[in-house]
Protein backbone atom coordinates (compact mmCIF):
# COMPACT_ATOMS: atom_id res chain seq x y z
CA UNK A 1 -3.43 -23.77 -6.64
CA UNK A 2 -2.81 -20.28 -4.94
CA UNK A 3 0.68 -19.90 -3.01
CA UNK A 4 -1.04 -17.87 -0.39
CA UNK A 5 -5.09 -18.24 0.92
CA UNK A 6 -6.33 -17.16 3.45
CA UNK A 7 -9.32 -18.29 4.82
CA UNK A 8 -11.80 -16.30 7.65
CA UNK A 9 -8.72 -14.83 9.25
CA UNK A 10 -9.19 -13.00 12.89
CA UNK A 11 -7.02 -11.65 15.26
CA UNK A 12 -7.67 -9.63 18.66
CA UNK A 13 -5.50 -7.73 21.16
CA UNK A 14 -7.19 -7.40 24.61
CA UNK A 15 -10.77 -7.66 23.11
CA UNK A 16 -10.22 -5.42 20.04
CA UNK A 17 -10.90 -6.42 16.80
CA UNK A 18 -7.39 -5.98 14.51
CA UNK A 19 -7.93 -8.22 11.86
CA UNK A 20 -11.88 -9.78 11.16
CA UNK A 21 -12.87 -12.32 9.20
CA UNK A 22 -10.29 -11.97 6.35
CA UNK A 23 -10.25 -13.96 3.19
CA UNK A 24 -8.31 -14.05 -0.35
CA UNK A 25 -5.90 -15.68 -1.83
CA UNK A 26 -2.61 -14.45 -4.07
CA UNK A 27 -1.42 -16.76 -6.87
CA UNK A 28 2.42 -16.96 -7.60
CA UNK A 29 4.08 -14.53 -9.84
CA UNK A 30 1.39 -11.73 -9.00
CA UNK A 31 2.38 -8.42 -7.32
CA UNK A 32 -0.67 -7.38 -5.01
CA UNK A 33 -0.74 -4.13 -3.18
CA UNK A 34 -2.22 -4.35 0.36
CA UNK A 35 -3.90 -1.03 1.06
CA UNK A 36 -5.68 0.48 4.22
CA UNK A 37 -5.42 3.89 6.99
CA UNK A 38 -3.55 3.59 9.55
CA UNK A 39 -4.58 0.61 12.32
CA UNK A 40 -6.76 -0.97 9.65
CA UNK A 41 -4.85 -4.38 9.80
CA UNK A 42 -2.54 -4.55 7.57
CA UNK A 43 0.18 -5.13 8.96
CA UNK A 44 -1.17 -7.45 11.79
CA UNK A 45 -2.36 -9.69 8.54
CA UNK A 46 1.56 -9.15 7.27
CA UNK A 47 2.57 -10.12 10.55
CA UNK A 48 0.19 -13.50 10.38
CA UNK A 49 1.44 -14.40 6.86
CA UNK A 50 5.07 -14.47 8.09
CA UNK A 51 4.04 -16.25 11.43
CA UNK A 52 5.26 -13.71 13.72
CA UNK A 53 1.61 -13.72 15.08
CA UNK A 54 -0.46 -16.48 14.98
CA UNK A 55 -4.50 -15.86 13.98
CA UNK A 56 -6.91 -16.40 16.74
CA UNK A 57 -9.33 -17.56 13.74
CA UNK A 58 -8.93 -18.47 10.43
CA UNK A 59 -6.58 -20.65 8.70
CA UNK A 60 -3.47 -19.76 6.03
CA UNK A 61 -2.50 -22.15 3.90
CA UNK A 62 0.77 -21.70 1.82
CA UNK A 63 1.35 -23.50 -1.00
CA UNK A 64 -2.01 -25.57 0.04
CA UNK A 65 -0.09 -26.82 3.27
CA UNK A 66 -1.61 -24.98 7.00
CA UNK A 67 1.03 -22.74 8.44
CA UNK A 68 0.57 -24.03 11.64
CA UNK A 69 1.68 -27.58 9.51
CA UNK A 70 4.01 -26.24 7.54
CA UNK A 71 6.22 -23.76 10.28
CA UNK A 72 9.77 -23.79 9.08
CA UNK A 73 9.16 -25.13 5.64
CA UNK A 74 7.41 -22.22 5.09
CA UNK A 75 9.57 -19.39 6.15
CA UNK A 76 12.31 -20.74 4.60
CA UNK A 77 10.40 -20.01 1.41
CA UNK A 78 8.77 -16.78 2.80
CA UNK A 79 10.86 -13.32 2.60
CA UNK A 80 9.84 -10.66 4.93
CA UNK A 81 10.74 -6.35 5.21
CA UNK A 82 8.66 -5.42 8.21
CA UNK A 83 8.04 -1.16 8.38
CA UNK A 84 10.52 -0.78 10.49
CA UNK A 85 13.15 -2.45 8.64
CA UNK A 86 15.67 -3.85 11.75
CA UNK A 87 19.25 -3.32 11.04
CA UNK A 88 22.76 -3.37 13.33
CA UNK A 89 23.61 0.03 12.79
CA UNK A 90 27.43 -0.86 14.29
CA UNK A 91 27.67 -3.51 11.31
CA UNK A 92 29.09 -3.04 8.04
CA UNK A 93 26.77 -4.01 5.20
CA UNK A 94 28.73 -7.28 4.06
CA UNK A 95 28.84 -8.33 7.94
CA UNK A 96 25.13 -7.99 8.07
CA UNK A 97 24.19 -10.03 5.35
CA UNK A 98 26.55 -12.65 6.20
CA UNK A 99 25.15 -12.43 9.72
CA UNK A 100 21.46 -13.19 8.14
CA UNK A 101 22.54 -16.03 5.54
CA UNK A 102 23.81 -17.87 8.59
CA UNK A 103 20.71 -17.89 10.39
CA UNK A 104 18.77 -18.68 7.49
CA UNK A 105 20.80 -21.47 7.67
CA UNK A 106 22.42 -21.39 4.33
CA UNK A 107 24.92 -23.66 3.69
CA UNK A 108 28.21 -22.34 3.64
CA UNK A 109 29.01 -23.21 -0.30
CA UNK A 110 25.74 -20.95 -0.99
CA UNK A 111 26.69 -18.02 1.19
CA UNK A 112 28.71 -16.09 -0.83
CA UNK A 113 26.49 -16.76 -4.21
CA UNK A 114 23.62 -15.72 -2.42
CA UNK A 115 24.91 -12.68 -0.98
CA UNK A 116 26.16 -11.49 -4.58
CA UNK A 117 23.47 -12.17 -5.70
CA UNK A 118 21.04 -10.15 -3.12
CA UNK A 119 23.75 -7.26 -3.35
CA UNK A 120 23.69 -7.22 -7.14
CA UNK A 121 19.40 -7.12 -7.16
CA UNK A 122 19.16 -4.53 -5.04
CA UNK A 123 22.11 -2.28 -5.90
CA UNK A 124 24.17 -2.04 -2.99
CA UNK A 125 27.25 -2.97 -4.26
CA UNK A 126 28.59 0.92 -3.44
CA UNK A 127 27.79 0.37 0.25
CA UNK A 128 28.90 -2.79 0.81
CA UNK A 129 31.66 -2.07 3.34
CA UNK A 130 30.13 0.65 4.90
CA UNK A 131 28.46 0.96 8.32
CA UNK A 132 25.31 0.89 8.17
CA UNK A 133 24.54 3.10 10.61
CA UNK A 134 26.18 6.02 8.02
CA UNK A 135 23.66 4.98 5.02
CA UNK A 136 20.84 6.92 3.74
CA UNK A 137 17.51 6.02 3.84
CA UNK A 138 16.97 4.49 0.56
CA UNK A 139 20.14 2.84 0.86
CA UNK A 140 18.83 0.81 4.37
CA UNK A 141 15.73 -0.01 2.61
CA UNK A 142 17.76 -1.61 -0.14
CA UNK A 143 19.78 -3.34 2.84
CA UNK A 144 16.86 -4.81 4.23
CA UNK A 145 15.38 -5.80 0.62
CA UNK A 146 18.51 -7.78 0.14
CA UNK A 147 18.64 -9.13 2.76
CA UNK A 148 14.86 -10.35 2.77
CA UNK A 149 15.69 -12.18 -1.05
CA UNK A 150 18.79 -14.16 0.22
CA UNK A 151 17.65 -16.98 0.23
CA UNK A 152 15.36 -16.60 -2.97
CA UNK A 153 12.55 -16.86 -1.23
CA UNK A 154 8.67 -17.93 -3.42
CA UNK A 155 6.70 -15.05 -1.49
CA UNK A 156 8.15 -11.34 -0.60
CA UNK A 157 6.27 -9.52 2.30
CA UNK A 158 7.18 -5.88 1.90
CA UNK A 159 5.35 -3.55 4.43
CA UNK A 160 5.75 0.01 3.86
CA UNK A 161 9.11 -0.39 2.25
CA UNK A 162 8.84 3.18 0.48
CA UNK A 163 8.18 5.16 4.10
CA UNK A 164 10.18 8.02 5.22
CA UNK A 165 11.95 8.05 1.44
CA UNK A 166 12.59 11.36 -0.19
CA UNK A 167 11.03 11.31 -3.88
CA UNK A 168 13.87 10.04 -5.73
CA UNK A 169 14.32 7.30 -3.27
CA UNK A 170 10.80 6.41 -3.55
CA UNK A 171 10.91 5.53 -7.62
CA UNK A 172 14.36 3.98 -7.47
CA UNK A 173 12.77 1.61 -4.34
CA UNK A 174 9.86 1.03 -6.63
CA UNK A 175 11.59 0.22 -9.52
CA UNK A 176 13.46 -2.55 -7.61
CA UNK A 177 10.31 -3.71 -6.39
CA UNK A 178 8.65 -4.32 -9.81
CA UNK A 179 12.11 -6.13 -11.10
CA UNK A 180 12.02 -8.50 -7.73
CA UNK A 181 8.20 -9.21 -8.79
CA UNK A 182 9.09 -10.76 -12.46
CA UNK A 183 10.64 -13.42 -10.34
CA UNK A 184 8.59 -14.16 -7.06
CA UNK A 185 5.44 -13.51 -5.64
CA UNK A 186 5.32 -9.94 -4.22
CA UNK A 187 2.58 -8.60 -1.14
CA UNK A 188 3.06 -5.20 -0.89
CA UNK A 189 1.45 -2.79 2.09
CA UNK A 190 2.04 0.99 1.20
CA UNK A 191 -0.17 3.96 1.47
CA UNK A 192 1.40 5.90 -1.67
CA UNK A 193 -1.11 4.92 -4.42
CA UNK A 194 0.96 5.72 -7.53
CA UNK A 195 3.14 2.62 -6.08
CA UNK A 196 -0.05 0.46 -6.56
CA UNK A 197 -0.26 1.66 -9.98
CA UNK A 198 2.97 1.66 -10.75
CA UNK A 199 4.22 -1.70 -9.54
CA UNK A 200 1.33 -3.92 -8.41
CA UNK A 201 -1.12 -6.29 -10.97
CA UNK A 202 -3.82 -6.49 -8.08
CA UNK A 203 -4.96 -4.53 -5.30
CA UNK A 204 -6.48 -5.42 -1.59
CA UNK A 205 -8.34 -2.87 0.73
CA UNK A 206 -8.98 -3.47 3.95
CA UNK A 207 -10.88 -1.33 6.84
CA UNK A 208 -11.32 -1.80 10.43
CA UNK A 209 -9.89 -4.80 9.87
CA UNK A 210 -12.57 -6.30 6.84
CA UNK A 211 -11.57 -6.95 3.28
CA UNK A 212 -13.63 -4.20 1.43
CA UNK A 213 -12.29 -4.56 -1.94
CA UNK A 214 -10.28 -7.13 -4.05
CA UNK A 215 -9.29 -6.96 -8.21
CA UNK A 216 -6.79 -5.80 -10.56
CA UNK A 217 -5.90 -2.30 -10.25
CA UNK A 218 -7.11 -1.55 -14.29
CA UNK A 219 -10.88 -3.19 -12.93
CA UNK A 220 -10.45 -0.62 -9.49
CA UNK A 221 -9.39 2.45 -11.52
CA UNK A 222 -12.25 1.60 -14.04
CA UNK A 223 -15.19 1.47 -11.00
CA UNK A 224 -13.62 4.04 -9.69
CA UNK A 225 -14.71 6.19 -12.70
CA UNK A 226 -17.85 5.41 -12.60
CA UNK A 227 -17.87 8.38 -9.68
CA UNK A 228 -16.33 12.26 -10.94
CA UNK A 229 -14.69 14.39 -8.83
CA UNK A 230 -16.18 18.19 -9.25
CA UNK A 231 -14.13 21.24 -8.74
CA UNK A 232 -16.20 24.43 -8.14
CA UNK A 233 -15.10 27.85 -7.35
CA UNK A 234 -17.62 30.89 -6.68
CA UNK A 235 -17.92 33.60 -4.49
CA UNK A 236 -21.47 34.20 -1.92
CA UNK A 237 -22.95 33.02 0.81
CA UNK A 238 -23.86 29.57 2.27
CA UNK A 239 -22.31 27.16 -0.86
CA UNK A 240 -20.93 24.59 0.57
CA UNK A 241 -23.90 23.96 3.34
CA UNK A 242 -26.36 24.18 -0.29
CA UNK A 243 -24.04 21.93 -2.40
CA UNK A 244 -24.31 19.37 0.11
CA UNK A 245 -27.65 18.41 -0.35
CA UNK A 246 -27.69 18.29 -4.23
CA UNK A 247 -28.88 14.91 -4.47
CA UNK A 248 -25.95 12.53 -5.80
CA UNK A 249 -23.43 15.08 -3.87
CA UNK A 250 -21.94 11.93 -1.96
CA UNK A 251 -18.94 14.81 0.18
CA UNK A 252 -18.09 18.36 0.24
CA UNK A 253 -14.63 19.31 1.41
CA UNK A 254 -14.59 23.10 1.25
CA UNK A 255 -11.93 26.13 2.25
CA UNK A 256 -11.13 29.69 1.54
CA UNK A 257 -9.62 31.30 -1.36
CA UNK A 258 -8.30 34.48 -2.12
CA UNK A 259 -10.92 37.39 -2.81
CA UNK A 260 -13.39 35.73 0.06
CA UNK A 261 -13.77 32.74 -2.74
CA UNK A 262 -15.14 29.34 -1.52
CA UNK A 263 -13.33 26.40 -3.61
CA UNK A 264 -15.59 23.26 -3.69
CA UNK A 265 -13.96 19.75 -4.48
CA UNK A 266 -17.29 17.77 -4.67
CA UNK A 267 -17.74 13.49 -4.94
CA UNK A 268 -20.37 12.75 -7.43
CA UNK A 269 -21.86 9.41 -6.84
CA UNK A 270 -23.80 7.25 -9.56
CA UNK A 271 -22.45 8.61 -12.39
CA UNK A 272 -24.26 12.13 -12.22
CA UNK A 273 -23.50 14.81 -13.92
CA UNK A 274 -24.28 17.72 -11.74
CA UNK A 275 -22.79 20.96 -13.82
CA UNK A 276 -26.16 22.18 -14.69
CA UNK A 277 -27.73 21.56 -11.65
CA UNK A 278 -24.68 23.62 -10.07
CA UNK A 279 -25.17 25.80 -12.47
CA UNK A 280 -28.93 26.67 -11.50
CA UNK A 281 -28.37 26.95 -7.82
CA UNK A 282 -25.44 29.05 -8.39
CA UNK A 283 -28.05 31.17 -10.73
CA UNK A 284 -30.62 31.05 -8.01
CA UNK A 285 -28.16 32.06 -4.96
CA UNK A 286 -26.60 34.71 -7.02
CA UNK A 287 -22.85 32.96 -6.89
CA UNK A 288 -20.63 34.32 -8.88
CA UNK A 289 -18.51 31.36 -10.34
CA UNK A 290 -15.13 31.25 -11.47
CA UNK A 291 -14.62 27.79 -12.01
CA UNK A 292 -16.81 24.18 -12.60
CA UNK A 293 -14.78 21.27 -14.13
CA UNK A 294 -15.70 17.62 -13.36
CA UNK A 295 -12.71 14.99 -13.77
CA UNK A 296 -13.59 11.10 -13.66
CA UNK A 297 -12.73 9.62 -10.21
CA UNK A 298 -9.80 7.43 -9.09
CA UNK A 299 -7.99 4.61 -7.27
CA UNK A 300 -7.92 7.59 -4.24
CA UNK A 301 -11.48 8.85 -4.67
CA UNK A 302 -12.53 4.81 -4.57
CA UNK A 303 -10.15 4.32 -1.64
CA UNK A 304 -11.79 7.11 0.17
CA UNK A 305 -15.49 5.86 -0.60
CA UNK A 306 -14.41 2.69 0.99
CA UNK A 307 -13.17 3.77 3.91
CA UNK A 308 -14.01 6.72 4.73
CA UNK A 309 -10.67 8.22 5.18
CA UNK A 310 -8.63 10.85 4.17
CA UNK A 311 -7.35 10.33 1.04
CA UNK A 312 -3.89 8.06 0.71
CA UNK A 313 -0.92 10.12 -0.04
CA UNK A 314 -0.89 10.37 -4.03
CA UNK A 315 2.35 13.08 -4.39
CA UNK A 316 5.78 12.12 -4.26
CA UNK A 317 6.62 14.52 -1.05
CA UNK A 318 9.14 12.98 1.47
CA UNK A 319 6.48 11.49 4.60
């Protein structure tokens, strides 16, 4: 039986569409990485799963039980890091996480053995009597990580929990991620794909609010290579407007180079190989080329087909 299914999931704000017809389910131990743009759902569907909203449609069943049935058994067994992590600022850390074992109501013998025990898996032992209001980044995301596994929860929400983090910060958040996951189930929402590859077993997409694609990230990277990415370089008139309707040339994204250059990044659909074809129009315009190299396509290129979007953030750049 899955921990988490969800089953023909909707949700609307004032007649739009957030979340539509949503379905899939996430067994226990996996680590699943929720993707989408911006406003495509996911974190309304977080929100669901964690019962801060409830679905206008649809049912969620965790660990086979309704959520609507279920209520506080189920978030006491539920961890949760929203994207914009809430914290007291004024508190120290150890105040904090006392403050949060007590209303996770947490017996007072298991307080303190909880809170080591959060502090040790997430590394925040060198913070632990300082304000939070004078930690880093990195360090408040570990903060709110710890303080989302007190209790040891069965499921971890995490949405967006690498945002705003400077490189560094980004792999030492994701390498705490992937420890958490050897011992609970793990949903992650990011938009940095080398964390899905990185850390997660299984991927979700979702767009304008629909489920658009659902496997494990080794199936995902392998259709996505079934499309190429072409890069083209030349210099004359018109080539991007005449590239564009090669047939199999599924998008053009084009700009300017140095020496009045146009540089070409072309999506090949169907498994094409268009070099010679490239080649012959390039012949026939009177291009001069300085550069044709095709390169197998990827999670973005396949995230991009699927929704149309600009391509997810794949460099480790500070947002």
């Amino acid at each position: 039986m899955s921990l988490l299914a969800l089953q023909d999931v909707a949700k609307r704000f004032d007649g739009v569409t957030a979340v539509d017809g949503v379905s899939f389910s996430v067994g226990r131990g996996e680590v699943v990485g929720f993707l989408g743009p911006n406003g495509a759902g996911k974190s309304t569907t977080m929100r669901m799963i964690t019962q801060y909203l409830d679905p206008d449609a649809g049912l969620i069943r965790f660990d086979g039980v309704p959520l609507g049935d279920a209520r506080e058994a189920a978030k006491r067994r539920i961890g949760y890091l929203p994207e914009n992590n809430p914290l007291y600022g004024e508190m120290l850390v150890t105040e904090y996480l006392a403050f949060v074992a007590r209303l996770r109501d947490l017996a007072p013998t298991e307080r303190t053995h909880a809170i080591d025990r959060a502090v040790a898996a997430t590394g925040v032992e060198s913070v632990y009597y300082r304000p939070i209001s004078e930690l880093s980044k990195g360090f408040r995301q570990r903060v709110g990580l710890a303080a989302a596994i007190l209790h040891q929860p069965d499921l971890l929400v995490l949405d967006e929990p690498t945002e705003g983090l400077d490189p560094n910060q980004r792999v030492e958040i994701r390498r705490l991620i992937a420890d958490l996951g050897r011992e609970r189930t793990v949903l992650l929402s990011t938009h940095v794909l080398p964390e899905v590859e990185h850390t997660c077993s299984r991927l979700l997409i979702i767009h304008r609010g629909r489920l658009v694609a659902d496997g494990t990230v080794d199936d995902l990277v392998n259709r996505a290579r079934g499309g190429a990415t072409l890069s083209f370089e030349a210099a004359g008139s018109g080539i991007a407007a005449a590239v564009g309707e090669l047939a199999g040339v599924a998008r053009v994204d084009a700009r300017n180079v140095e020496g009045g250059r146009t540089r070409l990044t072309i999506a090949v659909t169907g498994g094409a190989d268009l070099r010679p074809e490239l080649y012959r129009l390039a012949v026939s315009r009177q291009w001069t080329v300085y550069e044709l190299h095709q390169a197998s396509g990827g999670l973005e290129e396949l995230f991009r087909e699927l929704t149309g979007a600009e391509p997810a953030r794949t460099t480790e750049g500070a947002a």
